[in-house]
Protein backbone atom coordinates (compact mmCIF):
# COMPACT_ATOMS: atom_id res chain seq x y z
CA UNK A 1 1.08 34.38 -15.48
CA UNK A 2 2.44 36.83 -13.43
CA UNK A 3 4.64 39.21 -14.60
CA UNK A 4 8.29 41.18 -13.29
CA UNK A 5 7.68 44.30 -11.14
CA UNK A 6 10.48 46.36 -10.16
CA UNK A 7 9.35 48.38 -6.94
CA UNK A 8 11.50 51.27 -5.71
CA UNK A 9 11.48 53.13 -2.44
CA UNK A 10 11.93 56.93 -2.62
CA UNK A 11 12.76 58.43 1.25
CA UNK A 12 14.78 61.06 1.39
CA UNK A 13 15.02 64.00 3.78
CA UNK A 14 14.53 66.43 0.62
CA UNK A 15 13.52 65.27 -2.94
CA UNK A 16 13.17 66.97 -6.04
CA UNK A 17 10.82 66.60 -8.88
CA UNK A 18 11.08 69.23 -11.36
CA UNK A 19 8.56 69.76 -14.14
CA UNK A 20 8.79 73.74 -15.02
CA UNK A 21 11.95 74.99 -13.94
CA UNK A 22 12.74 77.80 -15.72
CA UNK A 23 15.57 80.29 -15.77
CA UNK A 24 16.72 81.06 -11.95
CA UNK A 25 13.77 78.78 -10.13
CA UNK A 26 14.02 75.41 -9.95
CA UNK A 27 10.72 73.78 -8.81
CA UNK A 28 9.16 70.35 -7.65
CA UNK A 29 6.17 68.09 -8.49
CA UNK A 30 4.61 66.50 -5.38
CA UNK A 31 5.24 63.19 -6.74
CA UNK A 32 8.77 61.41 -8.32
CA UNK A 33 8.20 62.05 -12.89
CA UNK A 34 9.04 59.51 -15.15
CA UNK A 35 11.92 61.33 -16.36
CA UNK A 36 13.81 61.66 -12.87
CA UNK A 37 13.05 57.86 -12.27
CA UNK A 38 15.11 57.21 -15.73
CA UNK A 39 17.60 59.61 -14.97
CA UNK A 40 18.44 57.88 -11.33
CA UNK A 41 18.12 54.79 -13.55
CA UNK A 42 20.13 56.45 -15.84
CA UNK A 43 22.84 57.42 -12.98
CA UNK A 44 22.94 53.19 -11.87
CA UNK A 45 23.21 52.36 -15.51
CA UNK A 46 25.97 54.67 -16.11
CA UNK A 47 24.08 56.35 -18.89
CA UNK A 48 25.36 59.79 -19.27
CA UNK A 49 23.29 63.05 -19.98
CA UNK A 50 22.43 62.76 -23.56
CA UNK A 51 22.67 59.34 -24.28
CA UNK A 52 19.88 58.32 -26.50
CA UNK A 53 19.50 55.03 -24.52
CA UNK A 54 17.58 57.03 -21.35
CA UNK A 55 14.85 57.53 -23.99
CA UNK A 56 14.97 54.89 -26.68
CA UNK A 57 15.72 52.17 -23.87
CA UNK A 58 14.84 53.29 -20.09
CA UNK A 59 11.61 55.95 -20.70
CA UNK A 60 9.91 53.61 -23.50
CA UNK A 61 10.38 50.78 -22.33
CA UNK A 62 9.39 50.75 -18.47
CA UNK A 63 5.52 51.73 -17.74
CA UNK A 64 5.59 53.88 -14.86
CA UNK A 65 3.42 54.24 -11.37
CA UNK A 66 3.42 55.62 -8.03
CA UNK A 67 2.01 55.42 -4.45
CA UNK A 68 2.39 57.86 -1.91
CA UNK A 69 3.61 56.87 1.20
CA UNK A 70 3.71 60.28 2.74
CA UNK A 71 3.61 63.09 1.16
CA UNK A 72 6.05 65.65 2.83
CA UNK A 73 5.77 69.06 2.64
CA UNK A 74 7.76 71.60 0.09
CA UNK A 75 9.80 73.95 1.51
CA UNK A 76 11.79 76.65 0.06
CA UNK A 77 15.70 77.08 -0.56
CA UNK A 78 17.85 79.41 -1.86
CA UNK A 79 21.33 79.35 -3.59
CA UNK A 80 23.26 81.70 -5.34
CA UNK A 81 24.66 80.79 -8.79
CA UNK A 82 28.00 82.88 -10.46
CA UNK A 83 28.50 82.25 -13.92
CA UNK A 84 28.00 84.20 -16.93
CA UNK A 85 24.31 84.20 -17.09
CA UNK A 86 21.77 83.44 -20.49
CA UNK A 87 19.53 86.45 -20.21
CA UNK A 88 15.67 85.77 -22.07
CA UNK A 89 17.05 88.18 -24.92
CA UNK A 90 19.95 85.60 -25.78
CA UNK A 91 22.73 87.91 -24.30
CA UNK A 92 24.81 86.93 -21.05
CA UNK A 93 24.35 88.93 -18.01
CA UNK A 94 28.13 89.59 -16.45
CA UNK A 95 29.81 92.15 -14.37
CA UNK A 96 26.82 93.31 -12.12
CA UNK A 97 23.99 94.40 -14.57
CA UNK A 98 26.01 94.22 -18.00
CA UNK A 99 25.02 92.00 -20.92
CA UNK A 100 26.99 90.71 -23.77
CA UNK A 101 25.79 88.89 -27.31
CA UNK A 102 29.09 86.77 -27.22
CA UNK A 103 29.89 84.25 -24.05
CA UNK A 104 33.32 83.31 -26.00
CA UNK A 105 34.32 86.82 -26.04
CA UNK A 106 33.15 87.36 -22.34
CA UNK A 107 35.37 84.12 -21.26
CA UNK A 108 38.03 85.78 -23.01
CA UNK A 109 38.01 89.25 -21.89
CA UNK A 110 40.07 89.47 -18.44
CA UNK A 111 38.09 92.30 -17.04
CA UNK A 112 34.76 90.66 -17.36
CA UNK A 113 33.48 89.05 -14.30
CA UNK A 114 30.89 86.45 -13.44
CA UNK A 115 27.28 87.76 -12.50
CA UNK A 116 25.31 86.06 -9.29
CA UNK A 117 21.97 85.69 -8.76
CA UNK A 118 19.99 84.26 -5.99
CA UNK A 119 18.23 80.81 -7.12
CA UNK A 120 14.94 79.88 -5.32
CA UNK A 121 14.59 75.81 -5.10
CA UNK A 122 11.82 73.97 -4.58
CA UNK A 123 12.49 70.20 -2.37
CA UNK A 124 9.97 67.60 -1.17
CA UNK A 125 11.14 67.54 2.69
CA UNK A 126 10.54 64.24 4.56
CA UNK A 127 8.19 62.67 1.86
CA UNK A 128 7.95 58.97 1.16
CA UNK A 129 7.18 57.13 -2.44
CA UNK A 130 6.94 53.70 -3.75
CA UNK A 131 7.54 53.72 -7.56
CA UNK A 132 6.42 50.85 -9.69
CA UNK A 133 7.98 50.09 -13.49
CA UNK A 134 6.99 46.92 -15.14
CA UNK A 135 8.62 46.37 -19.17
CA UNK A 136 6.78 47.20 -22.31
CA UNK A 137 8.75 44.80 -24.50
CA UNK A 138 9.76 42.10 -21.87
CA UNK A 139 13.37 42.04 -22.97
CA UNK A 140 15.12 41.97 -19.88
CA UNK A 141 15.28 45.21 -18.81
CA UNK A 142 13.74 45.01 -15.22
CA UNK A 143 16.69 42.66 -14.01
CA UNK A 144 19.57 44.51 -15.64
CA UNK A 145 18.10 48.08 -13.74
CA UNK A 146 17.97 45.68 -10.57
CA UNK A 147 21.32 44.94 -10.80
CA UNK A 148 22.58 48.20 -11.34
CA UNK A 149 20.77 49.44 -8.75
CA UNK A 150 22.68 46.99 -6.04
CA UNK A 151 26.11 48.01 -7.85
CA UNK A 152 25.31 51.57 -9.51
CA UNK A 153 27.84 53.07 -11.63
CA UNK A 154 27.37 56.58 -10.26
CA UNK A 155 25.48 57.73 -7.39
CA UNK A 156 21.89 58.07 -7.41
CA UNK A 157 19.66 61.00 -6.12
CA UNK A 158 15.86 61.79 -5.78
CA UNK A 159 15.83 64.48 -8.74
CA UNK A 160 19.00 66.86 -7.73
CA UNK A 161 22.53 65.63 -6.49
CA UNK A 162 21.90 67.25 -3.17
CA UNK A 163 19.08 64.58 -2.47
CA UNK A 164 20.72 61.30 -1.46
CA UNK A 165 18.50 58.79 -0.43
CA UNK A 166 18.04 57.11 3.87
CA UNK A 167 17.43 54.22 2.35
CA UNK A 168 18.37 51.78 -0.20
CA UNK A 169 16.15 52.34 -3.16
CA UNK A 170 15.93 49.38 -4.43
CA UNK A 171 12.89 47.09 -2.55
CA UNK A 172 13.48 44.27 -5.25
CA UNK A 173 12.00 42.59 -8.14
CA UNK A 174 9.12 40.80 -7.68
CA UNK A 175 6.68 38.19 -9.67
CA UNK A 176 3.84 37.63 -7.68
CA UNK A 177 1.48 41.26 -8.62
CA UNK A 178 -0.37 40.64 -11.80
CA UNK A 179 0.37 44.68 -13.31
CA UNK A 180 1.48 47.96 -11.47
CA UNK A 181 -1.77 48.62 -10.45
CA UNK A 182 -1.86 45.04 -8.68
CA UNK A 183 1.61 45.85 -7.04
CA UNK A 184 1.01 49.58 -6.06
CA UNK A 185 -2.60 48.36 -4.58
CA UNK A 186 -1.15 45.49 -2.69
CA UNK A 187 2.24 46.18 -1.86
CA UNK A 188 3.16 46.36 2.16
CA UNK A 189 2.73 50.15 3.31
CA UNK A 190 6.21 51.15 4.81
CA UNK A 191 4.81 53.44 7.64
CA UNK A 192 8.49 53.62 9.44
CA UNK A 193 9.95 55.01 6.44
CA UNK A 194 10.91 59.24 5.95
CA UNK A 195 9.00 61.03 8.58
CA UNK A 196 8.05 58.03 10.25
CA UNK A 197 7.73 60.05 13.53
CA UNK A 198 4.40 61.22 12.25
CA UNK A 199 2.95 58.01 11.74
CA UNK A 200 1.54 55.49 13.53
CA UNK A 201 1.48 51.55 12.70
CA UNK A 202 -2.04 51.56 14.04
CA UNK A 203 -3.49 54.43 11.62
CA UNK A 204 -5.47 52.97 9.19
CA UNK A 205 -7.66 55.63 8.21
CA UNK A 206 -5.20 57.56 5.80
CA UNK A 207 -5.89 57.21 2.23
CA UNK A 208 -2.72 56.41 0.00
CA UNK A 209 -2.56 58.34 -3.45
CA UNK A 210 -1.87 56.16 -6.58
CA UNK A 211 -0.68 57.68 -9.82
CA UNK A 212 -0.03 55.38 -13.32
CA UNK A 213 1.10 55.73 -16.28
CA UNK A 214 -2.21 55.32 -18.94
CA UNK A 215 -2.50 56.46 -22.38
CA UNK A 216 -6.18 57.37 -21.16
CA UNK A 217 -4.48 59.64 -18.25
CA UNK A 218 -4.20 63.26 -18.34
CA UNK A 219 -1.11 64.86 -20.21
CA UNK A 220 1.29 65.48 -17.53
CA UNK A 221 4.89 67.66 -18.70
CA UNK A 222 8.07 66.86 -17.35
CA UNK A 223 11.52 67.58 -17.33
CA UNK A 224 13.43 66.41 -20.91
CA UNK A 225 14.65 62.95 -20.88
CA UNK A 226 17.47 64.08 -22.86
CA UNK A 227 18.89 67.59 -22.63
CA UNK A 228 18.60 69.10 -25.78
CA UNK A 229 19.35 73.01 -26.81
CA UNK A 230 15.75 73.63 -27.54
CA UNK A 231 15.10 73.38 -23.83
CA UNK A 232 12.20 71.03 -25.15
CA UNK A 233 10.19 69.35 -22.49
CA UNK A 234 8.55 65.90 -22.48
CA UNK A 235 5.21 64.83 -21.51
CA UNK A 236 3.33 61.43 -20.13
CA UNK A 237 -0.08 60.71 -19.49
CA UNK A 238 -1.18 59.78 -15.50
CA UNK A 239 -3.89 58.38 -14.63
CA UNK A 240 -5.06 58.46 -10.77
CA UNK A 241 -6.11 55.37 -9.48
CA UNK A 242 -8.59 55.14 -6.47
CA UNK A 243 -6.86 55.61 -3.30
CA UNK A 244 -5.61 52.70 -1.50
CA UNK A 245 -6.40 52.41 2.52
CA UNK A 246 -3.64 50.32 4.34
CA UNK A 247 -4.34 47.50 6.67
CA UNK A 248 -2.74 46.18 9.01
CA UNK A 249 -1.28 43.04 7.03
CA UNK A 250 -0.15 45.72 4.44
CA UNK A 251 2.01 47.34 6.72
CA UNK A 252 6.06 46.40 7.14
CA UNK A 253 8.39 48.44 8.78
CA UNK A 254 11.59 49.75 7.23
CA UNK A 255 14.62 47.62 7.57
């Protein structure tokens, strides 16, 4: 028997996957991690940051794959950030190029003002995914991040708030693929979706990359599920499937 596949569409003019960001530069993977898929379903939920249930409920209990649709390009931004700034020495950087050990005493002194810096950030610009999750313990929880998706709680985003999605991201809940594999192997190719303009319905020769999550994959790191003062990072296994070639019954356009 079949079982539930929840299949998500990622489009976006920019995305953001981070996996290393570090201090002032915020980077991106090429593909959507694991832990931005349960944040956004984190967001629909109306899970907040910290809530144990992104990890105990959402990351172990959804298996996790991707196809890419198109994979974009990454382009550079940058941003400047004012605040009284953690230095690598565990002092705060304020009032041009002065440090302090205390942050409470620099919020109360009335002469000490907030340092800027210039933030490079990393985005995903017209790239395309199609993100599979199927349930570990079959308890429901494919339907009730369905749902949420249709009515979400807060807004969702591909990996930073700046990245809203052109498209709804939810493409539905299905029964008819056997695993992820089946559905990210057989699963119409949207070619009209982000960047569509450099893709034709007729161009079958493209190879689609296939990612899944496989305890005999290689260790992948990713951003925390939960934020946690350690600034500890979490990691998944991936396995790459063979690449899947489109034809043309595989091919829908986006509605």
């Amino acid at each position: 028997m079949a079982s539930l596949t929840l299949l998500l569409r990622f489009e976006s003019v920019w995305q953001s996957w981070g996996a290393r960001s570090r201090w002032d530069v915020r980077d991106t993977q090429f593909e959507p991690t694991k832990s931005g898929v349960v944040g956004l379903l984190g967001c629909a939920l109306g899970y907040p940051v910290g809530d144990i249930r992104l990890e105990e409920e959402l990351d172990s209990g959804l298996r996790y794959g991707v196809r890419v649709e198109n994979p974009g390009r990454v382009v550079r931004d940058y941003q400047t950030v004012s605040d009284f700034l953690a230095t690598a020495d565990g002092r705060y950087k304020h009032s041009g190029l002065k440090t302090s050990v205390s942050l409470h005493k620099l919020r109360e002194n009335p002469d000490a003002t907030l340092a800027t810096i210039v933030s490079p950030r990393f985005y995903l610009e017209d790239a395309g995914f199609l993100v599979a999750l199927e349930e570990t313990r079959h308890d429901g929880l494919l339907q009730r991040c369905a749902d949420a998706l249709k009515h979400p709680v807060w807004p969702i985003y591909l990996g930073r708030k700046a990245c809203v999605p052109t498209r709804p991201v939810l493409e539905g809940l299905f029964d008819e693929y056997e695993s992820i594999e089946d559905a990210l192997r057989w699963h119409p190719w949207s070619w009209l979706g982000a960047g569509g303009h450099n893709r034709q319905p007729d161009d079958l020769s493209r190879q689609l990359r296939v990612y899944i999550e496989d305890e005999s994959g290689q260790i992948i790191r990713q951003d925390a599920v939960r934020i946690n003062d350690a600034r500890q990072y979490s990691f998944t296994r991936m396995k790459e499937m063979e690449p899947v070639t489109p034809t043309k019954e595989d091919i829908t356009e986006c509605t």
